[in-house]
PDB file of N, CA and C in Angstrom:
ATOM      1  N   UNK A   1      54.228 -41.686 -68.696  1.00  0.00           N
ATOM      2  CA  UNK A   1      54.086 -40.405 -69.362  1.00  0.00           C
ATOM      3  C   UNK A   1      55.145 -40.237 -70.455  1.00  0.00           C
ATOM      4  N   UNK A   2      56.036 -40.592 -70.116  1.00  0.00           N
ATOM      5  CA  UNK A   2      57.449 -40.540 -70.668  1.00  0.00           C
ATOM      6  C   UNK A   2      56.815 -41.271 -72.509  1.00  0.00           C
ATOM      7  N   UNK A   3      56.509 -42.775 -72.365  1.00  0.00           N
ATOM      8  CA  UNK A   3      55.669 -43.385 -73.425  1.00  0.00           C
ATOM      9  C   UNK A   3      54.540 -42.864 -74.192  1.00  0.00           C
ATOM     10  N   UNK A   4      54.000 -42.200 -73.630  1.00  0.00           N
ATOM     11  CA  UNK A   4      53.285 -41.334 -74.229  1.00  0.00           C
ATOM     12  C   UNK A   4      53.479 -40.228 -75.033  1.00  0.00           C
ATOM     13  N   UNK A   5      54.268 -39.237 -74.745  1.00  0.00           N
ATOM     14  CA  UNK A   5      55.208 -38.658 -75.620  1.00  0.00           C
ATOM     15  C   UNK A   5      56.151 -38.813 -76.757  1.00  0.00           C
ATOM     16  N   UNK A   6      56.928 -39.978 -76.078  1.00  0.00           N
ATOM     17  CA  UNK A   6      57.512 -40.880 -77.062  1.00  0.00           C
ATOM     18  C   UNK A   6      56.463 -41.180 -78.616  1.00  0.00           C
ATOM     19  N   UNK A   7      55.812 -42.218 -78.121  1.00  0.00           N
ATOM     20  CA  UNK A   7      54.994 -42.155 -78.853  1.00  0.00           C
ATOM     21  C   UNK A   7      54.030 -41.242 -80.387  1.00  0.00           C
ATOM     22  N   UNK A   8      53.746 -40.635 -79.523  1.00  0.00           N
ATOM     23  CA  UNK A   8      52.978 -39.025 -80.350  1.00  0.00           C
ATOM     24  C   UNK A   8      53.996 -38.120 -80.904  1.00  0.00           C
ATOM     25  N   UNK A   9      55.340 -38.371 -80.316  1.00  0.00           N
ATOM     26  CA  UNK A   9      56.493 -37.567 -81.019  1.00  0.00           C
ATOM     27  C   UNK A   9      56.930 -38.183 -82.315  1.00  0.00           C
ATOM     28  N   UNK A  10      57.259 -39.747 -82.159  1.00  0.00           N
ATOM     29  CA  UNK A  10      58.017 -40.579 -83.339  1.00  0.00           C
ATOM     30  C   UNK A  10      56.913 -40.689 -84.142  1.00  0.00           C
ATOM     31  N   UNK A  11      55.555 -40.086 -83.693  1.00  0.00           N
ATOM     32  CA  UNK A  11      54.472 -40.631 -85.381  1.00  0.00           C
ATOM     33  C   UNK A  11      54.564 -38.860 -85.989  1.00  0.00           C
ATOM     34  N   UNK A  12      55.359 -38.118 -85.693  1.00  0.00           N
ATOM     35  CA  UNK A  12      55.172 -37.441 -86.226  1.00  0.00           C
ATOM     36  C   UNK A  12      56.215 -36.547 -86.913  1.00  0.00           C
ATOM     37  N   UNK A  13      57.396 -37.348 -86.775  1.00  0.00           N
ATOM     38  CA  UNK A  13      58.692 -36.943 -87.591  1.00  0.00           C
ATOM     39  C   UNK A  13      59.148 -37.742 -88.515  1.00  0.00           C
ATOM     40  N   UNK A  14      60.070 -37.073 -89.384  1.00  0.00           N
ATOM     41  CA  UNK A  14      60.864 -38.045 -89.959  1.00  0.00           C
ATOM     42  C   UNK A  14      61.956 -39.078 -89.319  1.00  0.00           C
ATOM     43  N   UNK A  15      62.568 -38.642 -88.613  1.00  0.00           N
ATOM     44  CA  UNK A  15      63.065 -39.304 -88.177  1.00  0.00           C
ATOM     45  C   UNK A  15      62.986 -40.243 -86.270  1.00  0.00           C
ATOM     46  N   UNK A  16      62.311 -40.690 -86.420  1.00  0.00           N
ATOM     47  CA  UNK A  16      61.713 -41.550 -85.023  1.00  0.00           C
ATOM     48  C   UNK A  16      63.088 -41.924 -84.063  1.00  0.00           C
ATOM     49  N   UNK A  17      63.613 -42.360 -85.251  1.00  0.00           N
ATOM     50  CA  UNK A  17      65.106 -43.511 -84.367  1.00  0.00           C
ATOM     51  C   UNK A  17      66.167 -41.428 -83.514  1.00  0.00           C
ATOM     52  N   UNK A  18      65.908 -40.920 -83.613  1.00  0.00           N
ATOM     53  CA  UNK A  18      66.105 -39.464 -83.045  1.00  0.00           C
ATOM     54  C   UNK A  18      65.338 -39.053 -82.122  1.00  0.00           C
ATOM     55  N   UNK A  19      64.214 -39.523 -81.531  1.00  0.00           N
ATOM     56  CA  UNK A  19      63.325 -38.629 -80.211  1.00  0.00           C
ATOM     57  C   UNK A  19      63.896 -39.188 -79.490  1.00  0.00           C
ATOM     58  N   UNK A  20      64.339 -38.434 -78.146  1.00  0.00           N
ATOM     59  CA  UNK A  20      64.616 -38.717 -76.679  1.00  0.00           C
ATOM     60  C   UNK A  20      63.562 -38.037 -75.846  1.00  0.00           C
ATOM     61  N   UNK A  21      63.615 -38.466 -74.802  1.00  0.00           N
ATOM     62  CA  UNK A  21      62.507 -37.882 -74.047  1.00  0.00           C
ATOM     63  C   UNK A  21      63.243 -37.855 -72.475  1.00  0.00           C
ATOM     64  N   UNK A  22      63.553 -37.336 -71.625  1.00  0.00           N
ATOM     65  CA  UNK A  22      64.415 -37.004 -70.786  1.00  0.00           C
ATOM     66  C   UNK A  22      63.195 -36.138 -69.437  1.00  0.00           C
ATOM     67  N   UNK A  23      62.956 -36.643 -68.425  1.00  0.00           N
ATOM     68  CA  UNK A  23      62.102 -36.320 -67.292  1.00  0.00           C
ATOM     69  C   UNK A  23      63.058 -35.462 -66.282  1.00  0.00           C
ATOM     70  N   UNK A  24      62.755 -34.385 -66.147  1.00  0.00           N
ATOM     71  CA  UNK A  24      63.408 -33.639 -64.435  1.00  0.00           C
ATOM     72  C   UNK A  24      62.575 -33.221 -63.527  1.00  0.00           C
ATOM     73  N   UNK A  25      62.801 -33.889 -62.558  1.00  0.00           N
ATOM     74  CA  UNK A  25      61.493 -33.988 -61.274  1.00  0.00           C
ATOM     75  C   UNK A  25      62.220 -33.515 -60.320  1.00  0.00           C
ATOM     76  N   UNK A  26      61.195 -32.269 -59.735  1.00  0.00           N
ATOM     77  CA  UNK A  26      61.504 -31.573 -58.155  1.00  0.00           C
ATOM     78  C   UNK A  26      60.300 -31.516 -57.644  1.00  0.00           C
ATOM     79  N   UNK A  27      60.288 -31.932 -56.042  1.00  0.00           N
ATOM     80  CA  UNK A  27      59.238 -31.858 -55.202  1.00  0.00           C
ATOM     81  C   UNK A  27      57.664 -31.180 -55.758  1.00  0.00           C
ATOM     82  N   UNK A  28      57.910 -30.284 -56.541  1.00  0.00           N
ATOM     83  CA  UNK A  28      56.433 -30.121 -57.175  1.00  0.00           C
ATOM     84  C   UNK A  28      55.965 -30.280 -59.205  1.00  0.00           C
ATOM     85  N   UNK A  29      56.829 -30.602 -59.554  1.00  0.00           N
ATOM     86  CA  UNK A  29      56.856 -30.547 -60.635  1.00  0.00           C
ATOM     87  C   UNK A  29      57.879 -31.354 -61.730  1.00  0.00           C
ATOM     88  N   UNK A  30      57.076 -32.083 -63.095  1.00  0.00           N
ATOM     89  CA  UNK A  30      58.014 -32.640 -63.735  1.00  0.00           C
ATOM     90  C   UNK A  30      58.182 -31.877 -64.497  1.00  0.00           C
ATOM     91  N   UNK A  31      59.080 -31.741 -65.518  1.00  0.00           N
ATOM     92  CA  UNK A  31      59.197 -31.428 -66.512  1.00  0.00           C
ATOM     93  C   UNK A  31      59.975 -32.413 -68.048  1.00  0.00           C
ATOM     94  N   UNK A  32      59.247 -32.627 -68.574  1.00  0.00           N
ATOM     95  CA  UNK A  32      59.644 -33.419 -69.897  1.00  0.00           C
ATOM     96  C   UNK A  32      60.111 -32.727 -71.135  1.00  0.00           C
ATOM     97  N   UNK A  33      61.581 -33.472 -71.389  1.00  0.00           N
ATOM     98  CA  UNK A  33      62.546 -32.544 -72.199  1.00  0.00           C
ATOM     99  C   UNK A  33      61.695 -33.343 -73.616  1.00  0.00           C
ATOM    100  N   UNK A  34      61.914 -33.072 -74.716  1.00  0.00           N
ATOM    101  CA  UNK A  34      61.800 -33.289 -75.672  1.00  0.00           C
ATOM    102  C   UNK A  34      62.377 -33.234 -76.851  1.00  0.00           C
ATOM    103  N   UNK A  35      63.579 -33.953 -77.282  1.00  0.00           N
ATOM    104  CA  UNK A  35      64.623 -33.774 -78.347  1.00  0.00           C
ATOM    105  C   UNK A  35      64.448 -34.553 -79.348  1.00  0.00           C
ATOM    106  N   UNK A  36      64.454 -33.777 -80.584  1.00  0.00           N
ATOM    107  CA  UNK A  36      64.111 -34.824 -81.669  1.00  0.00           C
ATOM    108  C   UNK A  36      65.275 -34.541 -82.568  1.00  0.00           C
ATOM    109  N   UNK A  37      64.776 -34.856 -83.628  1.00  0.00           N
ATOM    110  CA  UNK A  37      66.588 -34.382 -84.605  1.00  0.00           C
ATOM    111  C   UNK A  37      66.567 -32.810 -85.665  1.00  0.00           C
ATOM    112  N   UNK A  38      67.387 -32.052 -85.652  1.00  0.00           N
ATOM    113  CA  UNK A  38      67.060 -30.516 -85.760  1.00  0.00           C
ATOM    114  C   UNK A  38      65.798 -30.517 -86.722  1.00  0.00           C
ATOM    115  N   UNK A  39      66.475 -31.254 -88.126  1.00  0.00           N
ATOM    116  CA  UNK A  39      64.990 -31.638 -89.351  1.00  0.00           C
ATOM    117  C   UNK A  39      63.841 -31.049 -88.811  1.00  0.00           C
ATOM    118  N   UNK A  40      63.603 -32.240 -87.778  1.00  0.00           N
ATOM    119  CA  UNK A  40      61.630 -31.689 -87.303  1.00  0.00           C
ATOM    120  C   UNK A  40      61.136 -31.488 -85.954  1.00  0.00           C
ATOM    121  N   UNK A  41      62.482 -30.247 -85.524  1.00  0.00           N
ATOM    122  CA  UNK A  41      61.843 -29.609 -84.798  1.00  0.00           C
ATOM    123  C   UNK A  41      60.659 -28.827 -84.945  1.00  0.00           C
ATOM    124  N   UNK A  42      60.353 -28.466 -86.236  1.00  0.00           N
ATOM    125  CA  UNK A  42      59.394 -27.811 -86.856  1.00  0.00           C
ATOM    126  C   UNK A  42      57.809 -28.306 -86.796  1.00  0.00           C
ATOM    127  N   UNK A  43      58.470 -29.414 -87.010  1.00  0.00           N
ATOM    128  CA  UNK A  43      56.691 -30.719 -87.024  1.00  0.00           C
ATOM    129  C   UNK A  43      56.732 -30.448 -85.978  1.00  0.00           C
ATOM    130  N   UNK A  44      57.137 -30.878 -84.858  1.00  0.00           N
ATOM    131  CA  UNK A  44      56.913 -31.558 -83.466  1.00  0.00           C
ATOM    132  C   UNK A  44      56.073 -30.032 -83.248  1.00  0.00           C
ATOM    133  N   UNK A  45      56.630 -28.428 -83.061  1.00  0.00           N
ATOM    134  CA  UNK A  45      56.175 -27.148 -82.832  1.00  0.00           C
ATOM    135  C   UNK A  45      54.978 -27.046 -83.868  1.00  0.00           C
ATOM    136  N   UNK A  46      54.983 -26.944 -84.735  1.00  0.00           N
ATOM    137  CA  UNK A  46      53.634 -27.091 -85.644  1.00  0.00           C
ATOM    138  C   UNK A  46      53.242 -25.623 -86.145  1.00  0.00           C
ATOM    139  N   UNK A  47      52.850 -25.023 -87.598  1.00  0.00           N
ATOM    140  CA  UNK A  47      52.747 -23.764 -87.316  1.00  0.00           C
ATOM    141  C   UNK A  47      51.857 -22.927 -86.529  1.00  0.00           C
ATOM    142  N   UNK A  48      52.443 -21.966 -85.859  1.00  0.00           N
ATOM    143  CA  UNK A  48      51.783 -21.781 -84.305  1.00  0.00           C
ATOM    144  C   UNK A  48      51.893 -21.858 -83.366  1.00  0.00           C
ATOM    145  N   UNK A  49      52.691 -22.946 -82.880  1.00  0.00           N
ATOM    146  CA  UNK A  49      53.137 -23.525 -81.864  1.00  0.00           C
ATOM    147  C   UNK A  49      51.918 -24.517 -81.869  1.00  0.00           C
ATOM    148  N   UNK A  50      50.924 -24.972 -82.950  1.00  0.00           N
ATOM    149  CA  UNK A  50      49.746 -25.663 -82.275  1.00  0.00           C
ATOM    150  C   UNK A  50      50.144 -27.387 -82.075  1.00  0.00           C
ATOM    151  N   UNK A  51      50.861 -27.651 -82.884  1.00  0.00           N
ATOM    152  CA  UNK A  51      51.195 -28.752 -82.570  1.00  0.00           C
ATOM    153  C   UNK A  51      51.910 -29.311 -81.320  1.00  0.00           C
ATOM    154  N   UNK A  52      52.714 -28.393 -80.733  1.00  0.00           N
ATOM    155  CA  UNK A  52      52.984 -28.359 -79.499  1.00  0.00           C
ATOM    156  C   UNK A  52      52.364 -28.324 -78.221  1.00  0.00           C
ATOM    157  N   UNK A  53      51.033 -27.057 -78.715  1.00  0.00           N
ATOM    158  CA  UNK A  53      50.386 -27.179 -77.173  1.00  0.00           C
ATOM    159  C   UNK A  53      49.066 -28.441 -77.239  1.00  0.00           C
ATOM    160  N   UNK A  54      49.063 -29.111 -78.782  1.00  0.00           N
ATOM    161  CA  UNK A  54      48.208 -30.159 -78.006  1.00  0.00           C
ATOM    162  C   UNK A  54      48.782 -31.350 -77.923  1.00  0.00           C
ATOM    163  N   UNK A  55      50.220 -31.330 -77.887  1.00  0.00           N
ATOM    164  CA  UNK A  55      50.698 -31.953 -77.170  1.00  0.00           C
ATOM    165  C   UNK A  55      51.028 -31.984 -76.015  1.00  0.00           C
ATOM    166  N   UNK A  56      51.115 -30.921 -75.821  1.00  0.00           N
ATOM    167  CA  UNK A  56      50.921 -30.089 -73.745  1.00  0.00           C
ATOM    168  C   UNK A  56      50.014 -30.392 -73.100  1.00  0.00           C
ATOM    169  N   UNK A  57      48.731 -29.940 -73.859  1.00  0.00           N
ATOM    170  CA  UNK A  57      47.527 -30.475 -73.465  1.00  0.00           C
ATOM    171  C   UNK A  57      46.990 -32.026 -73.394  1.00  0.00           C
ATOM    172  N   UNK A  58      47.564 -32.481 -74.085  1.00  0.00           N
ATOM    173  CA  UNK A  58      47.071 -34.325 -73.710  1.00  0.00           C
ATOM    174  C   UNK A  58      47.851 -34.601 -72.441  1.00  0.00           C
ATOM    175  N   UNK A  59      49.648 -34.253 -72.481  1.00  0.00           N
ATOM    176  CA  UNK A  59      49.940 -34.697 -71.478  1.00  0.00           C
ATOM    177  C   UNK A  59      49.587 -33.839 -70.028  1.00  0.00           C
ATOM    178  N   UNK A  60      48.921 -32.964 -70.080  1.00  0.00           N
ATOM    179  CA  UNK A  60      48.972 -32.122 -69.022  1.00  0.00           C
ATOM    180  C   UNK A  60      47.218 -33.229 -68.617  1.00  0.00           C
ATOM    181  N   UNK A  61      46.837 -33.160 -69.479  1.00  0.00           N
ATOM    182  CA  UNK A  61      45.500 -34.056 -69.032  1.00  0.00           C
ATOM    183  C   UNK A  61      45.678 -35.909 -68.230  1.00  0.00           C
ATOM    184  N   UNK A  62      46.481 -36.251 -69.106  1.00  0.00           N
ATOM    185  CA  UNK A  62      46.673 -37.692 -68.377  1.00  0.00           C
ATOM    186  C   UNK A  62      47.658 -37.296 -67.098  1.00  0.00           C
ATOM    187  N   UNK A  63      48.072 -36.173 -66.885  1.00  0.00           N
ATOM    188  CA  UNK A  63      49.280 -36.378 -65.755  1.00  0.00           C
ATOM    189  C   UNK A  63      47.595 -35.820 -64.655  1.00  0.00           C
ATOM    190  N   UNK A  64      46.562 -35.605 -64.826  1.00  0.00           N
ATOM    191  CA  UNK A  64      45.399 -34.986 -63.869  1.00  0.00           C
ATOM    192  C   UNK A  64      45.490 -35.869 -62.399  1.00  0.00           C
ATOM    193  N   UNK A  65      45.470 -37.420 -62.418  1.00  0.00           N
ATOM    194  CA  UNK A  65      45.713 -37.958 -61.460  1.00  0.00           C
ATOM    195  C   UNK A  65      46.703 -37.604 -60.607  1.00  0.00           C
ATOM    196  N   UNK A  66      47.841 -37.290 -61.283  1.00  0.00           N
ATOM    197  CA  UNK A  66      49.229 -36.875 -60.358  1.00  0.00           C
ATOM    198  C   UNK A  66      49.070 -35.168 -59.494  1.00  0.00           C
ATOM    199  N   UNK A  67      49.780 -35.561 -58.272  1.00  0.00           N
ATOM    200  CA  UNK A  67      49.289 -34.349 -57.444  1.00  0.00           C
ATOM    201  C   UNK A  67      50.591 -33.290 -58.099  1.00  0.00           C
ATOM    202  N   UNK A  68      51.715 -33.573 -58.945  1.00  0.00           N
ATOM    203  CA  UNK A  68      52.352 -32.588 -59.446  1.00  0.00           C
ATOM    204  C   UNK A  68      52.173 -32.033 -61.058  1.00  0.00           C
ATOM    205  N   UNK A  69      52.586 -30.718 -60.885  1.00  0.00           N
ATOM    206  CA  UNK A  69      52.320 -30.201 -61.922  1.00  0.00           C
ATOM    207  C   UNK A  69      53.119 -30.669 -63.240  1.00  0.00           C
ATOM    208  N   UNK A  70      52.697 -30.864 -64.468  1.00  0.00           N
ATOM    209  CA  UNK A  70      53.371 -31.404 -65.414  1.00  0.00           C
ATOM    210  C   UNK A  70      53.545 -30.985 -66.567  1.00  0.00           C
ATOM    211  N   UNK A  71      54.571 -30.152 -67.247  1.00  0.00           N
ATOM    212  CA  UNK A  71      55.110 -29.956 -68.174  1.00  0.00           C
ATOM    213  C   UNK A  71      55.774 -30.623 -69.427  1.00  0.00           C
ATOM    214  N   UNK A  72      56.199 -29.940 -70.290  1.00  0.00           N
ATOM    215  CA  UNK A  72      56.835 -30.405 -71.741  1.00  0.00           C
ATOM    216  C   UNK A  72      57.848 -29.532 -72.032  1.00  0.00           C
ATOM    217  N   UNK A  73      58.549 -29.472 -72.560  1.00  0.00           N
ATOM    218  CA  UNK A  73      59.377 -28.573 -73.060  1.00  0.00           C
ATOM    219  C   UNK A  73      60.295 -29.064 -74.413  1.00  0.00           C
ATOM    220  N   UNK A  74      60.469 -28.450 -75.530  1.00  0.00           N
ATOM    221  CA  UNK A  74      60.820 -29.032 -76.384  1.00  0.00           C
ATOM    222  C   UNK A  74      62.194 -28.185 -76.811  1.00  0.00           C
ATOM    223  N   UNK A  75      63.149 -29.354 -76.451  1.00  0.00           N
ATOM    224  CA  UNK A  75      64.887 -28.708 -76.870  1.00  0.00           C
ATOM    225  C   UNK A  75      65.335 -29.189 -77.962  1.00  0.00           C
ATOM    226  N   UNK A  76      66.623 -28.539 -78.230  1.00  0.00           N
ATOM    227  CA  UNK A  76      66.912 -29.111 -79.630  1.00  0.00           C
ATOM    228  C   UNK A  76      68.462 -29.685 -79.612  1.00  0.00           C
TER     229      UNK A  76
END
């Protein structure tokens, strides 16, 4: 999941060699940090937030197999 994000994050900034992607897991739930470099925090959020939630939404779809709930969250 982690790769996946990765992924879809660095095609969409300027600066790639800057995304981290950072996982925190408790008994029901992950949550995936998302840090890119201040520049494009903007891209990654999208105006709207739309770029963000379909990025929520893909990963919330491939995590469907997993019995925990799965999040994104994007820090700076």
């Amino acid at each position: 999941m982690q790769d996946l994000i990765t992924v879809i994050a660095k095609a969409l900034v300027d600066h790639p060699n800057d995304v981290m992607v950072n996982a925190v897991e408790d008994e029901r739930s992950i949550t995936y940090e998302l840090s890119v470099h201040p520049d494009d925090v903007g891209k990654v959020i999208g105006k709207q937030g739309r770029i963000a939630k379909a990025l929520r939404t893909v990963v919330t779809s491939a995590a469907v197999k997993t019995s925990k709930r799965v999040s994104v969250e994007i820090v700076s």
